[in-house]
PDB file of N, CA and C in Angstrom:
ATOM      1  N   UNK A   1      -8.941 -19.186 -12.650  1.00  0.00           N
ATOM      2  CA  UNK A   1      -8.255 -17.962 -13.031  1.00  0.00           C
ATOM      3  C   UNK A   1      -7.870 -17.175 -11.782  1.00  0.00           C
ATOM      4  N   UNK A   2      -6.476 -16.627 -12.046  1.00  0.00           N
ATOM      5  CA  UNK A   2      -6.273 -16.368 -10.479  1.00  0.00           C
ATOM      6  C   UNK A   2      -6.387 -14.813 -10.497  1.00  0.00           C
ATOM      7  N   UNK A   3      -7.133 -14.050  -9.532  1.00  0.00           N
ATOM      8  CA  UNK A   3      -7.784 -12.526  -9.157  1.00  0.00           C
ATOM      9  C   UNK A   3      -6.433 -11.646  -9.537  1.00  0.00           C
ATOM     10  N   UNK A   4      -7.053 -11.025 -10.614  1.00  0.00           N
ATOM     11  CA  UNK A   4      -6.040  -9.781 -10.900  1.00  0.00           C
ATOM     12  C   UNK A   4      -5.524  -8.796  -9.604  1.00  0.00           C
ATOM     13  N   UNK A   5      -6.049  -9.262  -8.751  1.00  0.00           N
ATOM     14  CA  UNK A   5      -5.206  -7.989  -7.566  1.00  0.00           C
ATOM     15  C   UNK A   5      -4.725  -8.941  -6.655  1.00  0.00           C
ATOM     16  N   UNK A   6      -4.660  -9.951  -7.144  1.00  0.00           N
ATOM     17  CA  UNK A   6      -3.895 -10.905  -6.105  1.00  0.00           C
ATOM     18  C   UNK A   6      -2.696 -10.856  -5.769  1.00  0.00           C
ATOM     19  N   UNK A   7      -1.634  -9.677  -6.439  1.00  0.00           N
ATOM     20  CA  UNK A   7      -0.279  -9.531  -6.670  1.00  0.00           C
ATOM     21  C   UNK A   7      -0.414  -8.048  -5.879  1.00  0.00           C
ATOM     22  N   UNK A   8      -1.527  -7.377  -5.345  1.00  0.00           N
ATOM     23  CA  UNK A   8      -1.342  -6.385  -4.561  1.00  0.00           C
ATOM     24  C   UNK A   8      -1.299  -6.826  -3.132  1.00  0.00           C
ATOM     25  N   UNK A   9       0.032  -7.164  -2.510  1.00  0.00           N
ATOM     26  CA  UNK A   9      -0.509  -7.656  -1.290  1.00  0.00           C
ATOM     27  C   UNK A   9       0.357  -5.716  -0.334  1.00  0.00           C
ATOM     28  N   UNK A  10      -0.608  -5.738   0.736  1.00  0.00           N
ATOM     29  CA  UNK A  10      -0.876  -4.694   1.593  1.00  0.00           C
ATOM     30  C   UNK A  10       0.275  -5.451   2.613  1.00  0.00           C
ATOM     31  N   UNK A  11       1.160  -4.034   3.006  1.00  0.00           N
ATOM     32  CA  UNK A  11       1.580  -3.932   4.367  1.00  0.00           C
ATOM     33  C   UNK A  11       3.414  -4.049   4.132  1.00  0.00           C
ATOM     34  N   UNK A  12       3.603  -4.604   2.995  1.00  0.00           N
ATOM     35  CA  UNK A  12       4.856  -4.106   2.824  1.00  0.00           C
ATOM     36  C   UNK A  12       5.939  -3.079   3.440  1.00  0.00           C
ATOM     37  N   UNK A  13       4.980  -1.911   3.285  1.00  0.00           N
ATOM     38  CA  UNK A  13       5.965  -0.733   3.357  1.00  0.00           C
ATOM     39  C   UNK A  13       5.706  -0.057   4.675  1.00  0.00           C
ATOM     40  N   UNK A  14       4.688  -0.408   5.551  1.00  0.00           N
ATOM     41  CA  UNK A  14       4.244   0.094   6.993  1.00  0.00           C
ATOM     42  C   UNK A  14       5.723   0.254   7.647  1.00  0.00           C
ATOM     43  N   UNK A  15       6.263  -0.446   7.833  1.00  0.00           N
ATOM     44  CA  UNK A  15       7.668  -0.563   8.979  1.00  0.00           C
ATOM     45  C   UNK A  15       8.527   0.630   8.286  1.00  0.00           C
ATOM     46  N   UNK A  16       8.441   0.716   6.994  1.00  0.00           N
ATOM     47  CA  UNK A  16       9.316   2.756   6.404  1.00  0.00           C
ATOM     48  C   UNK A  16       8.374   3.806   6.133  1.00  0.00           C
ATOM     49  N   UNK A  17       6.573   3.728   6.463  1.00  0.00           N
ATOM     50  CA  UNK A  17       5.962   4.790   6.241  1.00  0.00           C
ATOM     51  C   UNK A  17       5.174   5.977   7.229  1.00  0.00           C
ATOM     52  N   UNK A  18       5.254   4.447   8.309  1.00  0.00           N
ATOM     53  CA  UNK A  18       4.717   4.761   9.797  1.00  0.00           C
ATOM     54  C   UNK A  18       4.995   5.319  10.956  1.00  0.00           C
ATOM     55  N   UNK A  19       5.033   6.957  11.542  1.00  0.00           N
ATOM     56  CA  UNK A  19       6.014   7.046  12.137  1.00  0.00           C
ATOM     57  C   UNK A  19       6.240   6.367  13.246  1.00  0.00           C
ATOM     58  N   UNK A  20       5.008   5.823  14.042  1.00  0.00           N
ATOM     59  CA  UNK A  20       5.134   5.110  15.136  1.00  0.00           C
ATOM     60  C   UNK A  20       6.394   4.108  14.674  1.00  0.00           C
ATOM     61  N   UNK A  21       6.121   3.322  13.898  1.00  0.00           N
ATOM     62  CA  UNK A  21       6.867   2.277  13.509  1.00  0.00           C
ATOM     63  C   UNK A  21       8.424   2.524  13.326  1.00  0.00           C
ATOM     64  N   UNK A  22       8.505   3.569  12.823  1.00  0.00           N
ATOM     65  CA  UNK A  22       9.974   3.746  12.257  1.00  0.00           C
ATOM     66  C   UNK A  22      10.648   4.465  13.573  1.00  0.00           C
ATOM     67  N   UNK A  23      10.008   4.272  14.942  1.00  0.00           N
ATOM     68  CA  UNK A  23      10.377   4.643  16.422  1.00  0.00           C
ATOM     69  C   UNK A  23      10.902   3.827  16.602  1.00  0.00           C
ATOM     70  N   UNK A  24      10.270   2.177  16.530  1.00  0.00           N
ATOM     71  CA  UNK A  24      10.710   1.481  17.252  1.00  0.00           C
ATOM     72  C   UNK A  24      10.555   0.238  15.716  1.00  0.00           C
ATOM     73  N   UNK A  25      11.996   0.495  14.993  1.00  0.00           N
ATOM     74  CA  UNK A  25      11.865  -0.515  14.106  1.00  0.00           C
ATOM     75  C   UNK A  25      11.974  -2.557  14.245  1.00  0.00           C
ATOM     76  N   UNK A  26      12.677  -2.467  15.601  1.00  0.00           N
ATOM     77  CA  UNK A  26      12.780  -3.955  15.893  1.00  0.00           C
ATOM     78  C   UNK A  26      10.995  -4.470  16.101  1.00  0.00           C
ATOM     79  N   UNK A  27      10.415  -3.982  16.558  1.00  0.00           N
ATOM     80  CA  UNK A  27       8.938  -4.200  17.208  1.00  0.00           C
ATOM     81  C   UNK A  27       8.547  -4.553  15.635  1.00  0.00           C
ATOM     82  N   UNK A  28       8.352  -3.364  15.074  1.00  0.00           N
ATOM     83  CA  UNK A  28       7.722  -3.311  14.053  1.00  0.00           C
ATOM     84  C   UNK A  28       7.863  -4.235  12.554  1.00  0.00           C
ATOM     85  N   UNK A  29       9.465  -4.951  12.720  1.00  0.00           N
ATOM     86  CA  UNK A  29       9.987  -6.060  11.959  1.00  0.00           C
ATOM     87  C   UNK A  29       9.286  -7.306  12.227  1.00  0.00           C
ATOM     88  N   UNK A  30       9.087  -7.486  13.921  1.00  0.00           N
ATOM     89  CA  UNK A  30       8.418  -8.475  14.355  1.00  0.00           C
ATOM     90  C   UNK A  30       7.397  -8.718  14.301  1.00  0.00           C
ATOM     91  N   UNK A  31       6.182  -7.594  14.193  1.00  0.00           N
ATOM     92  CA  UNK A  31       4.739  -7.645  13.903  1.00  0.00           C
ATOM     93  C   UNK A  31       4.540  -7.740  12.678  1.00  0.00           C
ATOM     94  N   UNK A  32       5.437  -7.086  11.719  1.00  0.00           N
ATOM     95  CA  UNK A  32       5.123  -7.459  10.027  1.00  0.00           C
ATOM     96  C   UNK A  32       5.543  -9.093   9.491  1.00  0.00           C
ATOM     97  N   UNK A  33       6.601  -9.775  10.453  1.00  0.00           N
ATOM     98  CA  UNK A  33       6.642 -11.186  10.207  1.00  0.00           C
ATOM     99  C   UNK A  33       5.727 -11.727  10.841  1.00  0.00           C
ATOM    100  N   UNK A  34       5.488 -11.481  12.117  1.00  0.00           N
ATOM    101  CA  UNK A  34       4.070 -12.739  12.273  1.00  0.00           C
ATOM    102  C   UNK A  34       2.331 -12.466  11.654  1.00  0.00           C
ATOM    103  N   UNK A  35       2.467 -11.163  11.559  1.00  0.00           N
ATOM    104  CA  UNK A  35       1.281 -11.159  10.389  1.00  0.00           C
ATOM    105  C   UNK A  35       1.138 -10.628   9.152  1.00  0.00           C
ATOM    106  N   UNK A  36       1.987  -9.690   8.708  1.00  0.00           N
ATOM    107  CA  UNK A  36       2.094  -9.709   7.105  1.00  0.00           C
ATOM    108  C   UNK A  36       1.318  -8.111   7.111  1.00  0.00           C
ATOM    109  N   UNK A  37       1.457  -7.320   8.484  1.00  0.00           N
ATOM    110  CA  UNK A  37       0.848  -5.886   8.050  1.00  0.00           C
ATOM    111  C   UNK A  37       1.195  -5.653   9.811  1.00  0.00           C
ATOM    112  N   UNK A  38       0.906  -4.115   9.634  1.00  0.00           N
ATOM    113  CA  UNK A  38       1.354  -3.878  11.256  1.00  0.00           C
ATOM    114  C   UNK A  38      -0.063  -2.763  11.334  1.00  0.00           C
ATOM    115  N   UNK A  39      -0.687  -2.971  10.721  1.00  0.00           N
ATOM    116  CA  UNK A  39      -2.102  -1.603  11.277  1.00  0.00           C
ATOM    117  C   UNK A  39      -3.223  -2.605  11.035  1.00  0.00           C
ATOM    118  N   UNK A  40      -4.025  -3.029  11.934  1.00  0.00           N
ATOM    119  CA  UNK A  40      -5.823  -3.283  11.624  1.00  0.00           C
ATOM    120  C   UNK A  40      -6.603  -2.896  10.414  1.00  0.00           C
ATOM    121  N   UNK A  41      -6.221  -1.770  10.727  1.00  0.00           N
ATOM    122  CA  UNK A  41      -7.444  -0.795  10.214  1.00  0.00           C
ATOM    123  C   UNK A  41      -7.193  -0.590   8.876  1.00  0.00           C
ATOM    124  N   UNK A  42      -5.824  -0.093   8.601  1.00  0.00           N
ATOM    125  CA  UNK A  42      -5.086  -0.152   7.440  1.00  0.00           C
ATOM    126  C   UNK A  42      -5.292  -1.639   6.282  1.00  0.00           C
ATOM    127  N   UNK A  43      -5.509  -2.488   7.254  1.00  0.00           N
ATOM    128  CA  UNK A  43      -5.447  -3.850   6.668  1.00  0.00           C
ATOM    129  C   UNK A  43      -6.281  -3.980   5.872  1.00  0.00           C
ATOM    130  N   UNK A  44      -7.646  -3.831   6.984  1.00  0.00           N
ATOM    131  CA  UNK A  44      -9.316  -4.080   6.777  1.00  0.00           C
ATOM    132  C   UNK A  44      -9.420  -3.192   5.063  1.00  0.00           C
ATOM    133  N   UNK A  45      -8.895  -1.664   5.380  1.00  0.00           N
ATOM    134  CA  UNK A  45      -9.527  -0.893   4.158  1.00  0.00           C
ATOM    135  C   UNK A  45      -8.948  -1.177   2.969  1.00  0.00           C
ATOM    136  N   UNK A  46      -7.388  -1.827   3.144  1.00  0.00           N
ATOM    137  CA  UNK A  46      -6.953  -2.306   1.875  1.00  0.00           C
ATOM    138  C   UNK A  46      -7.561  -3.460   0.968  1.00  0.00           C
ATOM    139  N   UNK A  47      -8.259  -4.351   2.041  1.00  0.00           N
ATOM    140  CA  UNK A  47      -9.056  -5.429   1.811  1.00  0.00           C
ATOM    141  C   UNK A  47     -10.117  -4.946   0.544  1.00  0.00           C
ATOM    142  N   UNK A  48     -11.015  -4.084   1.204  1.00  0.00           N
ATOM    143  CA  UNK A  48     -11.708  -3.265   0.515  1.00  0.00           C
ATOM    144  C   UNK A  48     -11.356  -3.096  -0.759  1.00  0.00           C
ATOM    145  N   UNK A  49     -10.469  -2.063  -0.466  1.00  0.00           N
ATOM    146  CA  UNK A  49      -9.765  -1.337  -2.070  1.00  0.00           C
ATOM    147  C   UNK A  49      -9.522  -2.372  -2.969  1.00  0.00           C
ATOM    148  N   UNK A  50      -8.513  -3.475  -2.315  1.00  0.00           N
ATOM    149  CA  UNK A  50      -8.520  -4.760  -3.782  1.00  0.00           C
ATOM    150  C   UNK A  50     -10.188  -5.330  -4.467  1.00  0.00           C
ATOM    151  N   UNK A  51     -10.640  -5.233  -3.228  1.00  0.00           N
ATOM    152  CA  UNK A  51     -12.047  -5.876  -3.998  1.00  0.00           C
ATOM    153  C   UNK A  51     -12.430  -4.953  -5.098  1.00  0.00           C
ATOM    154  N   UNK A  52     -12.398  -3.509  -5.026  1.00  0.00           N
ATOM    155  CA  UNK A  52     -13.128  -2.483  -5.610  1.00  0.00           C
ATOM    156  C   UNK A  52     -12.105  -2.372  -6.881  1.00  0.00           C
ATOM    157  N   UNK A  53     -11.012  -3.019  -6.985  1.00  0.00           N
ATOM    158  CA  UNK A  53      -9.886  -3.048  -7.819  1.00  0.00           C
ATOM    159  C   UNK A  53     -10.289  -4.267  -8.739  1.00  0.00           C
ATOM    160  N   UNK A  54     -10.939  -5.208  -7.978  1.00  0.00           N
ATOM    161  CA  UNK A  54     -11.621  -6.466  -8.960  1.00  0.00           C
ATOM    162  C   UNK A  54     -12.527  -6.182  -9.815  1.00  0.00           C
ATOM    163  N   UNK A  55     -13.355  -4.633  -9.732  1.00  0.00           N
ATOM    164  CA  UNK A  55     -14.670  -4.498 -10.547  1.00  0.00           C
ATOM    165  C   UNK A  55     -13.898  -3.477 -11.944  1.00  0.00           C
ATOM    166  N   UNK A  56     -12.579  -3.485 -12.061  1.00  0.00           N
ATOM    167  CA  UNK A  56     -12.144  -2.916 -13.048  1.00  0.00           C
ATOM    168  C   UNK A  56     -10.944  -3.270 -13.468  1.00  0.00           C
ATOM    169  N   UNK A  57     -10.733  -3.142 -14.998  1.00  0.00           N
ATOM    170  CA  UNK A  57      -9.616  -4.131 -15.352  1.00  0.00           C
ATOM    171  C   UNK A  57      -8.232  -3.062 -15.048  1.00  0.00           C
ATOM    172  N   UNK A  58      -7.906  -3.350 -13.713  1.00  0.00           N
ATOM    173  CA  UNK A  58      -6.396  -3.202 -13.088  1.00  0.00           C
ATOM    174  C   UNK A  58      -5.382  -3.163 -14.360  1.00  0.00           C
ATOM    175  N   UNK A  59      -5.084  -4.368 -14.325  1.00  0.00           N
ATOM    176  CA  UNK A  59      -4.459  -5.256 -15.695  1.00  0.00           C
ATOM    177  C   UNK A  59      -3.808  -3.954 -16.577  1.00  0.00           C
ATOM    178  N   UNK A  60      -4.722  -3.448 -17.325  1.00  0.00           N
ATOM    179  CA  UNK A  60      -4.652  -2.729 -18.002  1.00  0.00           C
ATOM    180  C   UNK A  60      -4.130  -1.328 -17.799  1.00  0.00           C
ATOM    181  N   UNK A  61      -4.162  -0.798 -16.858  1.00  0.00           N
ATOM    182  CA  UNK A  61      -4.151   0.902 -16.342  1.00  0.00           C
ATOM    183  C   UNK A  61      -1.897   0.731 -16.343  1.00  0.00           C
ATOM    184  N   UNK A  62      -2.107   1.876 -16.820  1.00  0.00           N
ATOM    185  CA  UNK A  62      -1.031   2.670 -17.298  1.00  0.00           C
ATOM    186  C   UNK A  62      -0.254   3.301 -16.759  1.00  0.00           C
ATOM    187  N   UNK A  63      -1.078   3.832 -15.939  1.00  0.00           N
ATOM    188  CA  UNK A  63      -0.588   5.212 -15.049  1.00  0.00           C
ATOM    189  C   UNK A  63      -1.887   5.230 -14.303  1.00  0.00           C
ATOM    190  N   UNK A  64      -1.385   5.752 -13.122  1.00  0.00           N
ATOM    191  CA  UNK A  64      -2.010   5.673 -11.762  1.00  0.00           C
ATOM    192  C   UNK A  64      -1.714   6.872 -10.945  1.00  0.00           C
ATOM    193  N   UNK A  65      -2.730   8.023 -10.997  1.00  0.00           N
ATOM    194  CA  UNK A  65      -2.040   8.942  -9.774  1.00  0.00           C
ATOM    195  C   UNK A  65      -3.060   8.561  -8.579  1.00  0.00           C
ATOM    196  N   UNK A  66      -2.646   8.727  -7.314  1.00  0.00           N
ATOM    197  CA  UNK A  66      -2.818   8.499  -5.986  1.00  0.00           C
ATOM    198  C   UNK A  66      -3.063   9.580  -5.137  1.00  0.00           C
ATOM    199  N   UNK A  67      -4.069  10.683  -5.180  1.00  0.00           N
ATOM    200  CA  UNK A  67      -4.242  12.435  -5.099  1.00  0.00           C
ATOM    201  C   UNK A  67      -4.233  12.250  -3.545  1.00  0.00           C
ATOM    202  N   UNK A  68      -3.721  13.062  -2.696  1.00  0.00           N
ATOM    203  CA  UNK A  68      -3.517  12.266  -0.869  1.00  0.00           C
ATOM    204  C   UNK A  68      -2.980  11.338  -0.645  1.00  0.00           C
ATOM    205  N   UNK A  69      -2.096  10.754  -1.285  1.00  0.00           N
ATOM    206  CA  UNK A  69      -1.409   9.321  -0.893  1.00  0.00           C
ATOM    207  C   UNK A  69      -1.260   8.934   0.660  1.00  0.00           C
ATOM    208  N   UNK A  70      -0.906  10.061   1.828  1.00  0.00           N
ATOM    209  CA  UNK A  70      -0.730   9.978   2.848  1.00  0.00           C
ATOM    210  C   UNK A  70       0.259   9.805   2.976  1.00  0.00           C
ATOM    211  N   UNK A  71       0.516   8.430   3.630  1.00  0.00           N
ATOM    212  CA  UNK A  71       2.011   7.784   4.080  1.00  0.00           C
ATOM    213  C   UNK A  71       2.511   7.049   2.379  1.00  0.00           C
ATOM    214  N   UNK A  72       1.746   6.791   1.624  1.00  0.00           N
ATOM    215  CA  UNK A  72       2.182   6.518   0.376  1.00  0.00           C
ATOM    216  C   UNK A  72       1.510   4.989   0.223  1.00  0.00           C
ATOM    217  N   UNK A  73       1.080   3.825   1.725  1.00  0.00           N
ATOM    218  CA  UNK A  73       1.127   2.526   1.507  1.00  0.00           C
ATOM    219  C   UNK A  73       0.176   1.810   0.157  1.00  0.00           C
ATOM    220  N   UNK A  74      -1.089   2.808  -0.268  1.00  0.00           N
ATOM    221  CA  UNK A  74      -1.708   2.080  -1.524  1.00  0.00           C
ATOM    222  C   UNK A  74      -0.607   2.340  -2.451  1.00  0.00           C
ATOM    223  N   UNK A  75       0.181   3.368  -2.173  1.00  0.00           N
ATOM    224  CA  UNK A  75       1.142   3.807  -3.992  1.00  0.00           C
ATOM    225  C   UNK A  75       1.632   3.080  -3.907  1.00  0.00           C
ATOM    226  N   UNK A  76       2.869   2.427  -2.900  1.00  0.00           N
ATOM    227  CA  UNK A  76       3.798   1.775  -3.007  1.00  0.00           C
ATOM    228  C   UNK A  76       3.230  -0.043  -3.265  1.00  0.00           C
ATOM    229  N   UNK A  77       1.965  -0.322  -2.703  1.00  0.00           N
ATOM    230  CA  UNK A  77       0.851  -1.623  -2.782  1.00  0.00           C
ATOM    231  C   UNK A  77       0.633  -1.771  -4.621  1.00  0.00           C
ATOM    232  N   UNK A  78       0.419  -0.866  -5.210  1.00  0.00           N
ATOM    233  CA  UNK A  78       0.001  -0.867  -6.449  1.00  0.00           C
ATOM    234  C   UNK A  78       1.292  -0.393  -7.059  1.00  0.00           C
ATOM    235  N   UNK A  79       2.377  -0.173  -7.090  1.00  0.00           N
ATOM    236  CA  UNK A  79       3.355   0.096  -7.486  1.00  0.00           C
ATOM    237  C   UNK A  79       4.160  -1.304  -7.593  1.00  0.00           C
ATOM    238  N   UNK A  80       3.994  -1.926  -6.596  1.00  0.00           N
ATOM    239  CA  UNK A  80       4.764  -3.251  -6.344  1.00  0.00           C
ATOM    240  C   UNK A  80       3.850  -4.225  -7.006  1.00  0.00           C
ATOM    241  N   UNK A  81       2.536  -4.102  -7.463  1.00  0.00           N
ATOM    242  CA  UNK A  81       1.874  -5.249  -7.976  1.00  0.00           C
ATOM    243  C   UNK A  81       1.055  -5.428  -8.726  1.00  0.00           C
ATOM    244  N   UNK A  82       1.385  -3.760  -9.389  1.00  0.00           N
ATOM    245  CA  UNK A  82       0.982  -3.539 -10.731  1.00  0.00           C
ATOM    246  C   UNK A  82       2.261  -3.249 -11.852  1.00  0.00           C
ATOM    247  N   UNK A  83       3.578  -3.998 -11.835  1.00  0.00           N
ATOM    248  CA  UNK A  83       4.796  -3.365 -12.179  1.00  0.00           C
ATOM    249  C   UNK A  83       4.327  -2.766 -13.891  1.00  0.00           C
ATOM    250  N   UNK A  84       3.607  -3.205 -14.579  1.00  0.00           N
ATOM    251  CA  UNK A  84       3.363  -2.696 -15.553  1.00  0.00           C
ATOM    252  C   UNK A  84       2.674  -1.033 -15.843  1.00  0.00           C
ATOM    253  N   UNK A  85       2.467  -0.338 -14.453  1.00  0.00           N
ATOM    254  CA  UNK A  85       2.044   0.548 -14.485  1.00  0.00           C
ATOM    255  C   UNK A  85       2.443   1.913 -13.893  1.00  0.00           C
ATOM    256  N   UNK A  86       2.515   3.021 -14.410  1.00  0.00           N
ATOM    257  CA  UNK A  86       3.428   4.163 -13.527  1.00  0.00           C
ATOM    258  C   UNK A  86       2.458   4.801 -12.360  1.00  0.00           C
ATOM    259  N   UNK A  87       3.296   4.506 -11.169  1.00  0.00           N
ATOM    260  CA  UNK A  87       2.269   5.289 -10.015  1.00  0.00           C
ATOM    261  C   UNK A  87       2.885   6.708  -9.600  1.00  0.00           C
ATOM    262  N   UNK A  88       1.706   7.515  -9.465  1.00  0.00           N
ATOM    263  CA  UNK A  88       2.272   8.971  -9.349  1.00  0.00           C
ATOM    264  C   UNK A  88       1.424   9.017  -8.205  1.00  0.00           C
ATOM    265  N   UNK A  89       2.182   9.532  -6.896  1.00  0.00           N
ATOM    266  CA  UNK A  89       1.844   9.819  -6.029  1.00  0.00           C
ATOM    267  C   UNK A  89       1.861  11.379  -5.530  1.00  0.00           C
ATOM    268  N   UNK A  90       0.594  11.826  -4.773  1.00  0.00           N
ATOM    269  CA  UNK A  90       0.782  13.433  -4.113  1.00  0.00           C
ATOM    270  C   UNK A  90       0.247  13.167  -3.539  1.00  0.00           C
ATOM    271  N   UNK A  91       1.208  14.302  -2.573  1.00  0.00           N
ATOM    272  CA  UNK A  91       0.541  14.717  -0.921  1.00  0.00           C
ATOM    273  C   UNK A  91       1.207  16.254  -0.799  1.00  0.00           C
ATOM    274  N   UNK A  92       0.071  16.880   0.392  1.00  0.00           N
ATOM    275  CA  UNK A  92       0.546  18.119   0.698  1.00  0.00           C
ATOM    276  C   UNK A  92       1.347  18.310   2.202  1.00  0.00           C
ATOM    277  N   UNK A  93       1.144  17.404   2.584  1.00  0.00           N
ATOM    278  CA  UNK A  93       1.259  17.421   4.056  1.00  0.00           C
ATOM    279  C   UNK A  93       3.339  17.080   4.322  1.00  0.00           C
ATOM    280  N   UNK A  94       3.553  18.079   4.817  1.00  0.00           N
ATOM    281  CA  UNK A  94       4.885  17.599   4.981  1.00  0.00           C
ATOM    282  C   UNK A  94       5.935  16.607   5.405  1.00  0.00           C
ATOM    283  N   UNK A  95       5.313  16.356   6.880  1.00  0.00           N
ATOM    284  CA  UNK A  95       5.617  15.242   7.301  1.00  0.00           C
ATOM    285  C   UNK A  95       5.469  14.010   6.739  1.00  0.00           C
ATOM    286  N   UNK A  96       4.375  13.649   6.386  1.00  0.00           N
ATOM    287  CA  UNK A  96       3.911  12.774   5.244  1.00  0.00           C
ATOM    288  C   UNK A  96       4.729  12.607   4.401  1.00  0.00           C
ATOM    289  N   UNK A  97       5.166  13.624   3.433  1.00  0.00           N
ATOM    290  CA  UNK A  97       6.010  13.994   1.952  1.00  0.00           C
ATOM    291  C   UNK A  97       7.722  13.129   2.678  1.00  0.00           C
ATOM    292  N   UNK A  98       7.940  13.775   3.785  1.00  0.00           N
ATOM    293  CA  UNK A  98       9.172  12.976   3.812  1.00  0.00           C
ATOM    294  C   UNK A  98       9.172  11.777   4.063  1.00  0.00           C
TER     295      UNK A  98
END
């Protein structure tokens, strides 16, 4: 049986959420093709989050708000691979918001 969060894959959206990244978008095209994410750290905790996404039926959820989204990358992660479900994202932070 194949892992219900197996369709959340992380790192998609780094190269339009990041500002470093969206400095220097050629760099940042190139690091998301040879590894499939452009942050470590970002990577590691998403790792996490899918696991903690395995101890509850995903599958099912409806609607999803995301309270701090930040740069947005779990909304847009669970947005893209949960299509059956509405993600509502907030943030206060401005820079962020755009």
């Amino acid at each position: 049986m194949e892992k219900q969060t197996s369709a959340l894959k992380f790192g998609n959206f780094q190269t339009y959420t990041s500002p470093r990244l969206k400095k220097r978008p050629k760099l940042a095209k190139l690091i998301h093709n040879v590894f499939g994410y452009t942050n470590v750290g970002s990577f590691a905790r998403a790792r996490i989050f899918r696991g903690l996404l395995e101890e509850v039926p995903s599958q099912n959820f409806k609607r999803v708000l995301d309270i701090g989204c930040g740069w947005g990358e779990y909304s847009f992660m669970m947005a893209k691979g949960l299509p059956h479900t509405t993600v509502t994202a907030l943030e206060v932070d401005p820079p962020k918001i755009q």
